[in-house]
Protein backbone atom coordinates (compact mmCIF):
# COMPACT_ATOMS: atom_id res chain seq x y z
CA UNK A 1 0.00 0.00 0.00
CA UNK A 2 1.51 3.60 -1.22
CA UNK A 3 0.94 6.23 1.04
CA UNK A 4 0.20 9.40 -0.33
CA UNK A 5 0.95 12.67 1.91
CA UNK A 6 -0.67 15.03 -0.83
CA UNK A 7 -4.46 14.92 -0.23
CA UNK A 8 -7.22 16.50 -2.29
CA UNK A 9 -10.48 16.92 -2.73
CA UNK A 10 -13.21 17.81 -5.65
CA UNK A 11 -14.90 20.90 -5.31
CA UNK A 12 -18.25 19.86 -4.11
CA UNK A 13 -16.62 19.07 -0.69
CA UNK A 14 -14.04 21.88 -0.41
CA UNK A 15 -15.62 24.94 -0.15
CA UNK A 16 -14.65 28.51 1.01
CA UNK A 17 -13.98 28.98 5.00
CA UNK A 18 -16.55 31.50 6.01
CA UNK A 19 -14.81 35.04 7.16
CA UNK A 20 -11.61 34.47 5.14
CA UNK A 21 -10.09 36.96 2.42
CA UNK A 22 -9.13 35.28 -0.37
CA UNK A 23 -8.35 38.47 -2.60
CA UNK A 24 -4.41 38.37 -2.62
CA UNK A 25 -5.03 34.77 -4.44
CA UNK A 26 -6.42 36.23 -7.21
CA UNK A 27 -3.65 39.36 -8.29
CA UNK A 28 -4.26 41.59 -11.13
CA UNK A 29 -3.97 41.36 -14.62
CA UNK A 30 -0.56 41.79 -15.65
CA UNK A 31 -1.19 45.03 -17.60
CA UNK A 32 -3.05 45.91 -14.81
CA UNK A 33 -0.25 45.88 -11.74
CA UNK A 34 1.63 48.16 -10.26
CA UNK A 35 4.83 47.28 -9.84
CA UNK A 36 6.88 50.97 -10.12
CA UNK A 37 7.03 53.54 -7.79
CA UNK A 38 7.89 57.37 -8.82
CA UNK A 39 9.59 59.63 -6.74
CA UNK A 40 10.92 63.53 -7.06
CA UNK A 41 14.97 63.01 -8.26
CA UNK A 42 17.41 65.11 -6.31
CA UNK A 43 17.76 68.61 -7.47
CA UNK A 44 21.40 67.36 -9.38
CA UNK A 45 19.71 65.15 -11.79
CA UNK A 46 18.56 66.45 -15.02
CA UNK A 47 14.82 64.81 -14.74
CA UNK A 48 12.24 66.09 -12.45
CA UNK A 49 11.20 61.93 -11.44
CA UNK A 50 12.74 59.40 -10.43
CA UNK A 51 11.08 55.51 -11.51
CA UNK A 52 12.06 52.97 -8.89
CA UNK A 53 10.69 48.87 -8.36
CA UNK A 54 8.38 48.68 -6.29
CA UNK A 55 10.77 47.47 -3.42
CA UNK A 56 13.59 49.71 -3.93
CA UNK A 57 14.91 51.51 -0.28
CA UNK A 58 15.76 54.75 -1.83
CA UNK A 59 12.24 55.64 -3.06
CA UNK A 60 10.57 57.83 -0.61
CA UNK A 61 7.00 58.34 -3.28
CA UNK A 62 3.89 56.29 -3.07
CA UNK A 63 2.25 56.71 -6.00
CA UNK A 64 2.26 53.11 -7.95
CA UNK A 65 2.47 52.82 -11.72
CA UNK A 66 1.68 50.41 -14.38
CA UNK A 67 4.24 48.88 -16.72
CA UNK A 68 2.98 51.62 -18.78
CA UNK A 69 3.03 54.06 -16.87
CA UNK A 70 6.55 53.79 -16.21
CA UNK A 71 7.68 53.11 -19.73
CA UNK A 72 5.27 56.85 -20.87
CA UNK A 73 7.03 58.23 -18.15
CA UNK A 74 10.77 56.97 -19.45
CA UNK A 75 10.43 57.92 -22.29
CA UNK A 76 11.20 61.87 -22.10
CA UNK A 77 14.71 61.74 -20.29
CA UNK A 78 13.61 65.37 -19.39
CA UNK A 79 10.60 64.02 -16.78
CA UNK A 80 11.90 60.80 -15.11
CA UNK A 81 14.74 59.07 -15.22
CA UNK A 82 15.22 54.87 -13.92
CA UNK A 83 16.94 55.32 -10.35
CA UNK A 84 20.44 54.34 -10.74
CA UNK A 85 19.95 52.12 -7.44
CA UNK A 86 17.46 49.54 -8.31
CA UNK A 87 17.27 50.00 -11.91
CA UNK A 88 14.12 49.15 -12.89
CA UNK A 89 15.30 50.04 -16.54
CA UNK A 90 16.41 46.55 -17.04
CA UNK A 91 13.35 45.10 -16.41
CA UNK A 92 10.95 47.22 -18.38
CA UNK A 93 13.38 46.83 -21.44
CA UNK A 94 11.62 43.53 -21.44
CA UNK A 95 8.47 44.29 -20.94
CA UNK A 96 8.17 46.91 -23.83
């Protein structure tokens, strides 16, 4: 006899718990999440914004953007600029 440590069940029998938030299972579309943050750069830098990930220490800002939002926002030099910390840059190239 195998014993199997993995147990499930169909969904007649498993069933919500009453009470319980299940939101976070279900995340956003991807076009839909914000992942960026955008902060004011320091008065040296030559764009009025700085874009940061989401996670980045140096960001101070708490408005969220979209993918694209941060790529519209990237794309004047002139208004934001990817923080040279976390450099979200790299990871947007792929998304775009």
């Amino acid at each position: 006899m195998r014993c199997n440590s993995a147990r499930s069940a169909p969904h007649p029998l498993v069933q919500p718990l009453p009470d319980e938030d299940y939101s976070s299972l279900d995340p956003p579309a991807p076009h839909e999440r914000q992942r960026w943050r955008i902060d004011d750069a320091p008065r040296t830098s030559p764009a009025d914004y700085y874009i940061h990930r989401d996670d980045c220490a140096q960001c101070l800002g708490d408005r969220l953007l979209t993918d694209a939002e941060a790529l519209q926002a990237l794309a004047d030099p002139e208004t934001a600029i990817p923080c040279p910390v976390c450099r979200p840059d790299t990871v947007l190239r792929r998304v775009s």
